[in-house]
PDB file of N, CA and C in Angstrom:
ATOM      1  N   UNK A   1     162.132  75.879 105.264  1.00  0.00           N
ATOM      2  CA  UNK A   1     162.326  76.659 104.063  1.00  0.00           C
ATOM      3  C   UNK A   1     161.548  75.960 102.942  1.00  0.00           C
ATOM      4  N   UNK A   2     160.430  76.559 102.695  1.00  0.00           N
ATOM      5  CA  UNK A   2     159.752  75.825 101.173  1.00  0.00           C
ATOM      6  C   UNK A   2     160.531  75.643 100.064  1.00  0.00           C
ATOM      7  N   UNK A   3     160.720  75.037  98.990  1.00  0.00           N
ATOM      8  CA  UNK A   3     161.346  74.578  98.099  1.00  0.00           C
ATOM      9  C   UNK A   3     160.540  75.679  96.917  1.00  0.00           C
ATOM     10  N   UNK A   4     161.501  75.940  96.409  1.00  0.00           N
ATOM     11  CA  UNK A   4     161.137  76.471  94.729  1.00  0.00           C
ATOM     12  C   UNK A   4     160.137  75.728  93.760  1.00  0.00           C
ATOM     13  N   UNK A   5     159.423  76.603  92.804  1.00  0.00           N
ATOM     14  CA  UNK A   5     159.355  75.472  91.697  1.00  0.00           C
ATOM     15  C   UNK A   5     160.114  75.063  91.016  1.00  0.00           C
ATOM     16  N   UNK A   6     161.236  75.588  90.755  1.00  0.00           N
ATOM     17  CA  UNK A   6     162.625  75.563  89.725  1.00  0.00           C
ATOM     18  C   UNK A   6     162.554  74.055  90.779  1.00  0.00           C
ATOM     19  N   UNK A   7     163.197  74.025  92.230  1.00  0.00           N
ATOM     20  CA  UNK A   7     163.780  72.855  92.547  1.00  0.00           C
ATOM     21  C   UNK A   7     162.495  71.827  92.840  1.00  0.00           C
ATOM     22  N   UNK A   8     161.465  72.018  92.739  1.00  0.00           N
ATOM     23  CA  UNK A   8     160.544  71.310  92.935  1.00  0.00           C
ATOM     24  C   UNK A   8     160.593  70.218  91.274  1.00  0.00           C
ATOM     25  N   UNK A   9     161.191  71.017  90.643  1.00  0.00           N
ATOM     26  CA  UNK A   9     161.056  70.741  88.877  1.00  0.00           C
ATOM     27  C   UNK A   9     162.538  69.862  88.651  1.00  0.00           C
ATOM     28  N   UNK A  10     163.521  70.326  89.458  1.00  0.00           N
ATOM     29  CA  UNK A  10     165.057  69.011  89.525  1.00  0.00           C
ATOM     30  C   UNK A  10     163.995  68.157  90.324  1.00  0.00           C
ATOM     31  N   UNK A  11     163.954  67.983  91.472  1.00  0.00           N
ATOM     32  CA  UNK A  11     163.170  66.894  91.793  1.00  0.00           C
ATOM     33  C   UNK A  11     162.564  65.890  91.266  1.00  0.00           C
ATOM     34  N   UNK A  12     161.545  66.349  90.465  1.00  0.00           N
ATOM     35  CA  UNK A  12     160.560  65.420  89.911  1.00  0.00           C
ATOM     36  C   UNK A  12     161.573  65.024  88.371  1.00  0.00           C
ATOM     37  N   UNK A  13     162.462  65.894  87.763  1.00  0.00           N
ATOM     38  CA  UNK A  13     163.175  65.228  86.580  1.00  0.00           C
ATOM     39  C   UNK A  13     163.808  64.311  87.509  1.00  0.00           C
ATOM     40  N   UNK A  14     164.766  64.697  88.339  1.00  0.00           N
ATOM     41  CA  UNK A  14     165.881  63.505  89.284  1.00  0.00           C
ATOM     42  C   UNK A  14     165.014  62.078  89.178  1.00  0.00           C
ATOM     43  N   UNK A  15     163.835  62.278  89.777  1.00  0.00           N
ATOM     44  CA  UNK A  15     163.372  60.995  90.725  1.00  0.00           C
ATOM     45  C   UNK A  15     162.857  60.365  88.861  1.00  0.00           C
ATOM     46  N   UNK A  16     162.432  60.941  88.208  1.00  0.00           N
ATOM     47  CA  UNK A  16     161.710  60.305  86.214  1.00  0.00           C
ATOM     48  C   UNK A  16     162.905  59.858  86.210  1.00  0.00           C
ATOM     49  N   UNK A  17     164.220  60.140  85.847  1.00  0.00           N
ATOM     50  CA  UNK A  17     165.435  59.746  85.761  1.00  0.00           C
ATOM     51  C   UNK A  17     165.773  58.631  86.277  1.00  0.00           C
ATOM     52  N   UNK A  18     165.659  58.342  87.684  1.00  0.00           N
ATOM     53  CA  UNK A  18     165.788  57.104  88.495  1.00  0.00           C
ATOM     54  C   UNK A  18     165.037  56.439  87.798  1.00  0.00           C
ATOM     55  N   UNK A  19     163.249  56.671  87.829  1.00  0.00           N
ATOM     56  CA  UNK A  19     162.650  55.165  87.662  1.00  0.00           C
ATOM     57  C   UNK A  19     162.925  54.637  86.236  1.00  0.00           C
ATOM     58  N   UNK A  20     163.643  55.410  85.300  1.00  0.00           N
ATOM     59  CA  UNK A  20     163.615  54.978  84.396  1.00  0.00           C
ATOM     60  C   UNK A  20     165.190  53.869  84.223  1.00  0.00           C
ATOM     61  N   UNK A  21     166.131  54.536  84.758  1.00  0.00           N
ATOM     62  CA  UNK A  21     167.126  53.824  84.994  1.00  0.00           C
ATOM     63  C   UNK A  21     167.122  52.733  85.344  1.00  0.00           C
ATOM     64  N   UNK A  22     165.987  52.514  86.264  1.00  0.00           N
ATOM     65  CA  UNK A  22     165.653  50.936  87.214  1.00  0.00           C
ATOM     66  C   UNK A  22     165.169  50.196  86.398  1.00  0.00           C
ATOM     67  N   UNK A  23     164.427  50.890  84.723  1.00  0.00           N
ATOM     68  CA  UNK A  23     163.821  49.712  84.758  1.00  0.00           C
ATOM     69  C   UNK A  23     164.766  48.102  84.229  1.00  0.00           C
ATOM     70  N   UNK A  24     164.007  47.398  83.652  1.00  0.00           N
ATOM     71  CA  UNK A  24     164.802  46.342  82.680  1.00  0.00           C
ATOM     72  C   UNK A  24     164.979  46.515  81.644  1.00  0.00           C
ATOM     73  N   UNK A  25     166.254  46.136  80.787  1.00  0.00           N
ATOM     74  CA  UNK A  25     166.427  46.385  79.529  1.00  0.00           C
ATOM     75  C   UNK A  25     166.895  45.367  78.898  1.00  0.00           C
ATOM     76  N   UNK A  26     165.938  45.121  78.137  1.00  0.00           N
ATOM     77  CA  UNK A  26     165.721  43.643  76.728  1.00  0.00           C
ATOM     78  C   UNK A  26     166.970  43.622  75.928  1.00  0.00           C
ATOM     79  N   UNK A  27     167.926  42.737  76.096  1.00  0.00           N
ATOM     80  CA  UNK A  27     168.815  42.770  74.979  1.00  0.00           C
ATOM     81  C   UNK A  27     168.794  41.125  74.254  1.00  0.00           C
ATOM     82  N   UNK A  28     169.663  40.870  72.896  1.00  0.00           N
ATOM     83  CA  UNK A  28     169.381  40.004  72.208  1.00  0.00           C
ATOM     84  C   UNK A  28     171.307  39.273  73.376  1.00  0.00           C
ATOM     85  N   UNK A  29     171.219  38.160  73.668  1.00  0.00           N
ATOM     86  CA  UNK A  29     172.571  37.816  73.959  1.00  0.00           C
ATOM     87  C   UNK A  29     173.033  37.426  72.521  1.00  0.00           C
ATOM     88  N   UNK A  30     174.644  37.375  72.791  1.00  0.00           N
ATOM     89  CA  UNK A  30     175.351  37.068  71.730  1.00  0.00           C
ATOM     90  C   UNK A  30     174.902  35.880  70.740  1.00  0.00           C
ATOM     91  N   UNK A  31     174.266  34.682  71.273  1.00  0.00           N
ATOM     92  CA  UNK A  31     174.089  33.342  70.592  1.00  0.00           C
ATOM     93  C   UNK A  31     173.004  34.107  69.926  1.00  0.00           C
ATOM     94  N   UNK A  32     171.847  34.816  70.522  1.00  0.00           N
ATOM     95  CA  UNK A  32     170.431  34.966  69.952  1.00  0.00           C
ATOM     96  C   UNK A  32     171.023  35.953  68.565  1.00  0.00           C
ATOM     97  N   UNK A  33     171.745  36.797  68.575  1.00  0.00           N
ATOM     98  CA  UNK A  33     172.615  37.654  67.712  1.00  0.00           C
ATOM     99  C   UNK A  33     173.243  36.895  66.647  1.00  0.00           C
ATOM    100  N   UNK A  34     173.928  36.068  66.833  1.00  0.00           N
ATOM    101  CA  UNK A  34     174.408  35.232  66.106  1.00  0.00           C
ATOM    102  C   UNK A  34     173.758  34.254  64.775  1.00  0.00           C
ATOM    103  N   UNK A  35     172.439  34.469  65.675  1.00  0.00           N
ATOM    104  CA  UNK A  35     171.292  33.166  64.806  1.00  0.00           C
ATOM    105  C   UNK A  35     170.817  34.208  63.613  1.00  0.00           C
ATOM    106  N   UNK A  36     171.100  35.251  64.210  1.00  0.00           N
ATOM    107  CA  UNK A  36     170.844  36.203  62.308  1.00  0.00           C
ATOM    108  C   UNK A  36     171.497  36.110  61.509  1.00  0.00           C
ATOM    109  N   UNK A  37     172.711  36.050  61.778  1.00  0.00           N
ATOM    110  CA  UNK A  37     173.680  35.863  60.594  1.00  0.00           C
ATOM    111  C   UNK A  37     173.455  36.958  60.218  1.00  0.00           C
ATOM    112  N   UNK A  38     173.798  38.391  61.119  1.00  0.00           N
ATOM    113  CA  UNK A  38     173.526  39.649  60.285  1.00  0.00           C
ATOM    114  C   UNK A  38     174.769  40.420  59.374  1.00  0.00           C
ATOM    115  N   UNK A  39     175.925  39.466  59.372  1.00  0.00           N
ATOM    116  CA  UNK A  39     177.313  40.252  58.959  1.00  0.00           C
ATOM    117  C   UNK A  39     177.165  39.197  57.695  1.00  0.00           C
ATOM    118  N   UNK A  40     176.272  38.843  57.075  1.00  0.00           N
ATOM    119  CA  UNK A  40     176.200  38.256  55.312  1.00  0.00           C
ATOM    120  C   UNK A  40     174.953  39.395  55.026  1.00  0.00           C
ATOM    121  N   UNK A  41     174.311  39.926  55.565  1.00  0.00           N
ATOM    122  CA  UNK A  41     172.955  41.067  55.808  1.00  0.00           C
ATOM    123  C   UNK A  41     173.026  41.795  54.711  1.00  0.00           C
ATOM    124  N   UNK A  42     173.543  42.124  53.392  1.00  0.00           N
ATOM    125  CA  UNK A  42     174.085  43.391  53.116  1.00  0.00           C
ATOM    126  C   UNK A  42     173.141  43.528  51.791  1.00  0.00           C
ATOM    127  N   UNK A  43     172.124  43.148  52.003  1.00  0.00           N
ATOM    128  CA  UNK A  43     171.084  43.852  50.703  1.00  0.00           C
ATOM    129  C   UNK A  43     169.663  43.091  51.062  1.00  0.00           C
ATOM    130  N   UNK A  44     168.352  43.543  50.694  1.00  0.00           N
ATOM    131  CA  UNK A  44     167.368  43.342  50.776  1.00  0.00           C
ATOM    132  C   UNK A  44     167.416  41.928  51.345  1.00  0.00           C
ATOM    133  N   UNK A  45     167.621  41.498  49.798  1.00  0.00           N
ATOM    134  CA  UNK A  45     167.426  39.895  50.000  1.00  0.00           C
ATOM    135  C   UNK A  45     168.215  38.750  51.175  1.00  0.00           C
ATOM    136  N   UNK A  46     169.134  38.779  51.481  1.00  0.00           N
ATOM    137  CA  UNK A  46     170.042  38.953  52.630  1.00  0.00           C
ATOM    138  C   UNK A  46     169.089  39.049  53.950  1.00  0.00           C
ATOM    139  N   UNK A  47     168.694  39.967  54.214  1.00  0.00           N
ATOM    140  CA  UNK A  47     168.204  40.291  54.835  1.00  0.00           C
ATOM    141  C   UNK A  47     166.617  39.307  55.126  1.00  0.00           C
ATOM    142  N   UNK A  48     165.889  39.259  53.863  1.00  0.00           N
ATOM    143  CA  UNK A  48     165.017  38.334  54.042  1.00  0.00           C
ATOM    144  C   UNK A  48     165.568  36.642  54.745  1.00  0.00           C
ATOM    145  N   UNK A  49     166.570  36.929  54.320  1.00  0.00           N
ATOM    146  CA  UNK A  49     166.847  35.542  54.528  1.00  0.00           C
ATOM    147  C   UNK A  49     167.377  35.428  55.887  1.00  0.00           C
ATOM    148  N   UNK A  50     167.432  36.664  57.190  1.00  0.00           N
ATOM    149  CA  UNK A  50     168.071  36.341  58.298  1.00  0.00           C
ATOM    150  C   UNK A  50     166.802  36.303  58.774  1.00  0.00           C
ATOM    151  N   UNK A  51     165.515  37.450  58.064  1.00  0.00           N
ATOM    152  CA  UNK A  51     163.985  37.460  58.842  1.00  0.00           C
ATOM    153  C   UNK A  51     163.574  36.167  59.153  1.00  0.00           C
ATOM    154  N   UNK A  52     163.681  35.216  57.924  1.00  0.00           N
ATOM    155  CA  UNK A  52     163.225  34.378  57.960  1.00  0.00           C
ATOM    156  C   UNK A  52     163.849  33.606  59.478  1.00  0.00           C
ATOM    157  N   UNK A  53     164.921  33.368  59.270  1.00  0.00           N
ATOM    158  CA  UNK A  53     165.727  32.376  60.184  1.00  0.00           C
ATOM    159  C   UNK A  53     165.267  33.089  61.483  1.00  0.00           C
ATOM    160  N   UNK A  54     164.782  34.009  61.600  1.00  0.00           N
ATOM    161  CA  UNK A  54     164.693  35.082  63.249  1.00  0.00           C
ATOM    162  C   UNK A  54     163.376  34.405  63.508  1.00  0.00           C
ATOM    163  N   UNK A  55     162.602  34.448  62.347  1.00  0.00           N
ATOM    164  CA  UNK A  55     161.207  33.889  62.844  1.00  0.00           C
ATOM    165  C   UNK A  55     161.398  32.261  63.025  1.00  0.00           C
ATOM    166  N   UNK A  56     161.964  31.569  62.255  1.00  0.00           N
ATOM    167  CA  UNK A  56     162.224  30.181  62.720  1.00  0.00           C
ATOM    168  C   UNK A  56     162.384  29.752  64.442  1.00  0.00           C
ATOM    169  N   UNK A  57     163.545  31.296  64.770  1.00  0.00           N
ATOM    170  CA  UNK A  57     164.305  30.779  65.745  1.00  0.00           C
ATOM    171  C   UNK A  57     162.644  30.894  66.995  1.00  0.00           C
ATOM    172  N   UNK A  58     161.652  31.731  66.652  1.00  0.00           N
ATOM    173  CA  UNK A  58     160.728  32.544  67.316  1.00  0.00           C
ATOM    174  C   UNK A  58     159.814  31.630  67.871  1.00  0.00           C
ATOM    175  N   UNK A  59     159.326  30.883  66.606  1.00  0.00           N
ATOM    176  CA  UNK A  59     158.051  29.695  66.135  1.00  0.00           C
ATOM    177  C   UNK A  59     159.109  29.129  67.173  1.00  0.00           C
ATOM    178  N   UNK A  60     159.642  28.266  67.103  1.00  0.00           N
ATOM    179  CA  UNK A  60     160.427  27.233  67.810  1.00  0.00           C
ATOM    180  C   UNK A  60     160.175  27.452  68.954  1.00  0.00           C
ATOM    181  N   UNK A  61     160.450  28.629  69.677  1.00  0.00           N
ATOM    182  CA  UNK A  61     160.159  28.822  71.607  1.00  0.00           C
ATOM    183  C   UNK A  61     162.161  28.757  71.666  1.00  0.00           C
ATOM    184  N   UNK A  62     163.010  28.936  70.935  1.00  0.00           N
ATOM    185  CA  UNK A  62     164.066  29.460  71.200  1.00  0.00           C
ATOM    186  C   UNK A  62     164.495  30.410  71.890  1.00  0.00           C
ATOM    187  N   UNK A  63     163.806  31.559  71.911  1.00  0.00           N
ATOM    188  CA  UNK A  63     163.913  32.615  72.301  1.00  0.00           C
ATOM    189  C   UNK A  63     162.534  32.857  72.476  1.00  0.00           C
ATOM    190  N   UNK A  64     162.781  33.811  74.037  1.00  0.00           N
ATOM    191  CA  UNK A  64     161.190  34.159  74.467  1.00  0.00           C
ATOM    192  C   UNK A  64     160.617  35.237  74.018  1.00  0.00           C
ATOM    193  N   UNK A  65     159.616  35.191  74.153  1.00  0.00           N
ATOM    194  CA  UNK A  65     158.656  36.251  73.192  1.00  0.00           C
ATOM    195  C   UNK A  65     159.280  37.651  73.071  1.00  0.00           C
ATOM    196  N   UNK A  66     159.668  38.704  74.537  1.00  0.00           N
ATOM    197  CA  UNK A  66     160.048  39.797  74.202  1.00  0.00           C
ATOM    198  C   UNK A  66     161.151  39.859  73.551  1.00  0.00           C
ATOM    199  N   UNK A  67     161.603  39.069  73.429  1.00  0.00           N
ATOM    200  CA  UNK A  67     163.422  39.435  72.964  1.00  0.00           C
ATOM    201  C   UNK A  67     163.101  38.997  71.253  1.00  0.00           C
ATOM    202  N   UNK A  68     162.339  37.853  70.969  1.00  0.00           N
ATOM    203  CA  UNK A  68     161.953  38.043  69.836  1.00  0.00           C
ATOM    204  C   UNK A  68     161.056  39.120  69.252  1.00  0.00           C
ATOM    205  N   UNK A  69     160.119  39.611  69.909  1.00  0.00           N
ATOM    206  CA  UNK A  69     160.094  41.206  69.560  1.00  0.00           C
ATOM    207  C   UNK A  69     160.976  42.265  69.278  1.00  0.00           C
ATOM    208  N   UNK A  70     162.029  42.165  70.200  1.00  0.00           N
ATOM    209  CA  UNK A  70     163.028  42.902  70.031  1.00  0.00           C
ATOM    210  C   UNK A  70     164.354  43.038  69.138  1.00  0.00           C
ATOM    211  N   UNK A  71     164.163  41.766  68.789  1.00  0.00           N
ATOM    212  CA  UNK A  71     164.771  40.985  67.464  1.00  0.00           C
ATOM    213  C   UNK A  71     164.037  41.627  66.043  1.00  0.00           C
ATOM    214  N   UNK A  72     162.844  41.179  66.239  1.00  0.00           N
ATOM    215  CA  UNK A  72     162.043  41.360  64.565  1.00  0.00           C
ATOM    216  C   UNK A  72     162.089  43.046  64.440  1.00  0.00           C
ATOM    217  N   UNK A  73     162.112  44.045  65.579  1.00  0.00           N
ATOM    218  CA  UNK A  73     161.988  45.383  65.622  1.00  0.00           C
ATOM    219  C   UNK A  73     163.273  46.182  64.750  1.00  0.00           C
ATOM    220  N   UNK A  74     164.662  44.835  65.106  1.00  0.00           N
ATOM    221  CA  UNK A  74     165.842  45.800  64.832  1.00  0.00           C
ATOM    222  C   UNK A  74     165.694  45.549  63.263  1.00  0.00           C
ATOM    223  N   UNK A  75     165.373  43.922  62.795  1.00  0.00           N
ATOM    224  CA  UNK A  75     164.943  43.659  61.571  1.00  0.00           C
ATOM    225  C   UNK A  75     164.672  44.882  60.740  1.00  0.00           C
ATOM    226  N   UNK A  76     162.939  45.375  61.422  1.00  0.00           N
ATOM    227  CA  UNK A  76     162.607  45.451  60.685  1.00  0.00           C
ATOM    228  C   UNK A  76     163.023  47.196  60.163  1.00  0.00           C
ATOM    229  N   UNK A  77     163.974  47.200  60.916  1.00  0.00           N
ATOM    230  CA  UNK A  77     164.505  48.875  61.113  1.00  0.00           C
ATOM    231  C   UNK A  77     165.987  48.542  60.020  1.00  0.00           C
ATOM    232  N   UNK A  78     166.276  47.415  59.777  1.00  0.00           N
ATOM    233  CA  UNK A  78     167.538  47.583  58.992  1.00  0.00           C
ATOM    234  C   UNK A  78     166.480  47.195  57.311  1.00  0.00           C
ATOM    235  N   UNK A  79     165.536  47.136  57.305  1.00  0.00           N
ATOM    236  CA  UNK A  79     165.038  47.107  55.947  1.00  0.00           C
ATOM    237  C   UNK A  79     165.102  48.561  55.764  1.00  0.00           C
ATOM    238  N   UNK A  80     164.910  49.424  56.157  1.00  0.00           N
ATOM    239  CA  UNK A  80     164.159  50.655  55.794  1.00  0.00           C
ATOM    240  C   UNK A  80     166.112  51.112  55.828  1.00  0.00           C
ATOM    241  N   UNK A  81     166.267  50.998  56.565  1.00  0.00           N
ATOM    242  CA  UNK A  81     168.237  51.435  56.329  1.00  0.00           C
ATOM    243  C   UNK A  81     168.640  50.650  54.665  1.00  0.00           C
ATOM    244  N   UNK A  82     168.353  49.696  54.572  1.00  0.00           N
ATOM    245  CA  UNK A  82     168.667  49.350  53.261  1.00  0.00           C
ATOM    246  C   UNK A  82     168.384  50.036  52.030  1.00  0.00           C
ATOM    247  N   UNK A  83     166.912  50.643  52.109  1.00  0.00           N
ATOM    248  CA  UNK A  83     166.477  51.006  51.040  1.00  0.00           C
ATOM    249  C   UNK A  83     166.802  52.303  51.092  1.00  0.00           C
ATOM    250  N   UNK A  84     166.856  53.055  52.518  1.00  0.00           N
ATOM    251  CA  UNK A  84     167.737  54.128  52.062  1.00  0.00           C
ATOM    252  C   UNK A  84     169.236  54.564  51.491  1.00  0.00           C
ATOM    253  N   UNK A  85     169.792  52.983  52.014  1.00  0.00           N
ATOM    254  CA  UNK A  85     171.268  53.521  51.174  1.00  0.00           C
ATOM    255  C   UNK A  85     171.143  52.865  49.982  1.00  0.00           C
ATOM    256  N   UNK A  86     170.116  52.382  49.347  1.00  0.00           N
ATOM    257  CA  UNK A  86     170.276  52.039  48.290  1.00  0.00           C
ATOM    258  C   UNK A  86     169.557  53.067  47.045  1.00  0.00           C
ATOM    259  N   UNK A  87     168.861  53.870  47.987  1.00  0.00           N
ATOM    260  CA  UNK A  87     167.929  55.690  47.282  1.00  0.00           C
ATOM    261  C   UNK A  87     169.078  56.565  47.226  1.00  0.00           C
ATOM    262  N   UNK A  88     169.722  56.683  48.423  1.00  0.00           N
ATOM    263  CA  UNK A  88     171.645  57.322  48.422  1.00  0.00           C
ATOM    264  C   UNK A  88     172.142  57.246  46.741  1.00  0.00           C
ATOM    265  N   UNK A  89     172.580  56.026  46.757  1.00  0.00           N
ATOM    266  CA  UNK A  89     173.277  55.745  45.630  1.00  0.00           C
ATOM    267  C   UNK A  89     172.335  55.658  44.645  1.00  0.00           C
ATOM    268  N   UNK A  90     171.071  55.456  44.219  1.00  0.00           N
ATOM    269  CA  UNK A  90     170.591  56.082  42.933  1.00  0.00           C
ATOM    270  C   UNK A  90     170.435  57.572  42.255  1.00  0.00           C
ATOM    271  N   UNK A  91     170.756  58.485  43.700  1.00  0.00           N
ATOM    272  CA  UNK A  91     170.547  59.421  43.812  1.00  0.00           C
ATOM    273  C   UNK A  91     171.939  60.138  43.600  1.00  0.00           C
ATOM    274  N   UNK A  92     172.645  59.495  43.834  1.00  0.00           N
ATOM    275  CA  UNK A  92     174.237  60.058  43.494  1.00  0.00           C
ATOM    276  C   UNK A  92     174.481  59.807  41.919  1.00  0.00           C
ATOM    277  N   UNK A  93     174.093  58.641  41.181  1.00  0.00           N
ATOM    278  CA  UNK A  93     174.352  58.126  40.374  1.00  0.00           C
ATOM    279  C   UNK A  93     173.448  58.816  38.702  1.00  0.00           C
ATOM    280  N   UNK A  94     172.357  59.549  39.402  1.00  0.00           N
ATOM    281  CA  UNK A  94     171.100  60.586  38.673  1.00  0.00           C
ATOM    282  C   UNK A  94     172.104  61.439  38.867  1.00  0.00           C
ATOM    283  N   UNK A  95     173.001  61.977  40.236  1.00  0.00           N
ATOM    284  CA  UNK A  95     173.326  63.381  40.211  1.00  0.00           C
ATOM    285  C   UNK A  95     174.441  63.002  38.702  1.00  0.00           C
ATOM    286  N   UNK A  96     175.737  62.446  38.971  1.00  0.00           N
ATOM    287  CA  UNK A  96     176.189  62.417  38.551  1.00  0.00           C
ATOM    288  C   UNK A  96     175.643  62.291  36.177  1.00  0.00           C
ATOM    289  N   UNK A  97     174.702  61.542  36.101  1.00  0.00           N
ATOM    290  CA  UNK A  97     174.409  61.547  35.146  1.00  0.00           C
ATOM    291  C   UNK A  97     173.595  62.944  34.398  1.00  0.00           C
ATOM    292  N   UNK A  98     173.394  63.724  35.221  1.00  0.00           N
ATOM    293  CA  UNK A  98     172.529  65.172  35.173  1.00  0.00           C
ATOM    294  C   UNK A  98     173.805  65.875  35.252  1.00  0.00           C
ATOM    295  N   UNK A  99     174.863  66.029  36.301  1.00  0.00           N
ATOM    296  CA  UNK A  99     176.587  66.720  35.763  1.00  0.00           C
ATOM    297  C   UNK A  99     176.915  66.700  34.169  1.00  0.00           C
ATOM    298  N   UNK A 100     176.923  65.374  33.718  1.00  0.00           N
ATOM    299  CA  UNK A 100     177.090  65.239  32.538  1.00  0.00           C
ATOM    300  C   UNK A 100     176.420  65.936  31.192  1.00  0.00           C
ATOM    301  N   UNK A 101     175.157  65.719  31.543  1.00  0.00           N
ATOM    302  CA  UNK A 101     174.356  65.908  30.667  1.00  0.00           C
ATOM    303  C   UNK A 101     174.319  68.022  30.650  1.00  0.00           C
ATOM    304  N   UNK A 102     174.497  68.431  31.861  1.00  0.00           N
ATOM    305  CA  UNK A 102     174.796  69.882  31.536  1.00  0.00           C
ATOM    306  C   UNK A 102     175.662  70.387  31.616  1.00  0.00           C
ATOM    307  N   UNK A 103     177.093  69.650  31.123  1.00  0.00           N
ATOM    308  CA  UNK A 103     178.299  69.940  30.647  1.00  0.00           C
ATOM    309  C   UNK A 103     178.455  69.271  29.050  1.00  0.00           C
ATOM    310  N   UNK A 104     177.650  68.756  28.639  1.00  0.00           N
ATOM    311  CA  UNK A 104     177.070  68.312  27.416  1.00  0.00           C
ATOM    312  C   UNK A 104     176.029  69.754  26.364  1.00  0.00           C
ATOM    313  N   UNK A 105     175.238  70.443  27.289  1.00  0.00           N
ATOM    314  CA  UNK A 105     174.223  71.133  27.309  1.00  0.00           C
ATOM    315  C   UNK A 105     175.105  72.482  27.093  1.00  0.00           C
ATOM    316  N   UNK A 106     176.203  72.677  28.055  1.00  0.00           N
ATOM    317  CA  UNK A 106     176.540  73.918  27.807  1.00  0.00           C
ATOM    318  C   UNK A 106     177.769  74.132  26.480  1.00  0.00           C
ATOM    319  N   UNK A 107     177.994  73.010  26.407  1.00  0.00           N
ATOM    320  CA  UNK A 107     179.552  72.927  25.413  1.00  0.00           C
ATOM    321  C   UNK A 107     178.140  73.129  24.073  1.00  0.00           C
ATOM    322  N   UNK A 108     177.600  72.475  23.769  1.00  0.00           N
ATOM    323  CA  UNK A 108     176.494  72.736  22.454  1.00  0.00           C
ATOM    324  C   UNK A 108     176.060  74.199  22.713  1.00  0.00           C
ATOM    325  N   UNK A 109     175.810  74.472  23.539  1.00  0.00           N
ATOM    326  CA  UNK A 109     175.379  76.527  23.566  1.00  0.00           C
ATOM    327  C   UNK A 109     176.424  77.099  23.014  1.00  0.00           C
ATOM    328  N   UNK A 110     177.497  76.641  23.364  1.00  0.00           N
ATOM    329  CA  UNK A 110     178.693  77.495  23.493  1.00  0.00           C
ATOM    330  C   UNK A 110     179.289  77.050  21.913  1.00  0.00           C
ATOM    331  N   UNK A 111     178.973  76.193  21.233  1.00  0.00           N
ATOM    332  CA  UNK A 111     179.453  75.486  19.629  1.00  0.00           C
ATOM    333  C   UNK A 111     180.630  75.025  19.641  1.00  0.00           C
ATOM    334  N   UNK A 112     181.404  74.437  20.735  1.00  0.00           N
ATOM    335  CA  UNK A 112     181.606  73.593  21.530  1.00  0.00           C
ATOM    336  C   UNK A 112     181.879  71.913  21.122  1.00  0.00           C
ATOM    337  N   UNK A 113     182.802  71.216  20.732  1.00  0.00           N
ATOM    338  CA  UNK A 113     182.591  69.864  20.875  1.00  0.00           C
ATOM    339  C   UNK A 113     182.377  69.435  22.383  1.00  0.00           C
ATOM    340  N   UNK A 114     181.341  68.271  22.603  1.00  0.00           N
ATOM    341  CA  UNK A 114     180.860  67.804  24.175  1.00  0.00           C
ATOM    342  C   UNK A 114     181.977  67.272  24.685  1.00  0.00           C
ATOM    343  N   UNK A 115     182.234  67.001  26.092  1.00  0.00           N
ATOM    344  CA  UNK A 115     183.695  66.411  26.577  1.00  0.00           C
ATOM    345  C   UNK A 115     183.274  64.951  27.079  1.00  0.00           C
ATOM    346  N   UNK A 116     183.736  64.006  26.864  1.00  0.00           N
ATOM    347  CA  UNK A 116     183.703  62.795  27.692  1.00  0.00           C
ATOM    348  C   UNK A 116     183.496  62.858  29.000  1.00  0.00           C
ATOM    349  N   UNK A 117     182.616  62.594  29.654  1.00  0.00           N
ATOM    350  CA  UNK A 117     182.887  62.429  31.392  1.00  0.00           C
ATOM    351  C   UNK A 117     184.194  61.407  31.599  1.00  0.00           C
TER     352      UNK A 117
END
């Protein structure tokens, strides 16, 4: 009985599925985790200061090359998380000051004393 393309097409996803499952997967162990000191992490600068120590640990031959790749990658992915929650909250903080300002805007149309936020 010849096979379908439909099942010719599970096939070849099934077997992509396997080899990918097999392969190896790079993780940082707990000590290498640790050497960030990523739970003081909580703003830019913070942060420079675990890069730094990640690359210390790197230069040294502490940790072998891929995993220090894999290290500087998560790095460099929690900078860009920083600056977005820190665009978040300027952006809440504009909204909120623009609320004001056209409940300010409409009480003067209206002849109106303005209300305190």
């Amino acid at each position: 009985m010849p096979l379908t393309a439909e099942a010719r097409t599970r096939g070849r996803q099934e077997a992509a599925r396997k080899r990918r499952l097999a392969q190896a997967v790079r993780v940082l162990t707990a000590e290498q985790l640790q050497a960030l000191h990523l739970e003081d992490a909580d703003d830019i600068e913070a942060l420079i200061r675990a890069k730094k120590r990640w690359f210390a640990h790197g230069a040294s031959g502490e940790v072998d090359p891929a995993t220090w790749r894999e290290g500087t990658r998560l790095l460099v992915s929690l900078g860009g998380d920083f600056k977005v929650r820190d665009l978040q909250q300027r952006v809440r903080q504009l909204e909120r000051v623009l609320r004001t300002y056209e409940q300010q805007a409409r009480a003067t149309t209206r002849g109106l004393p303005a209300r305190s936020a």
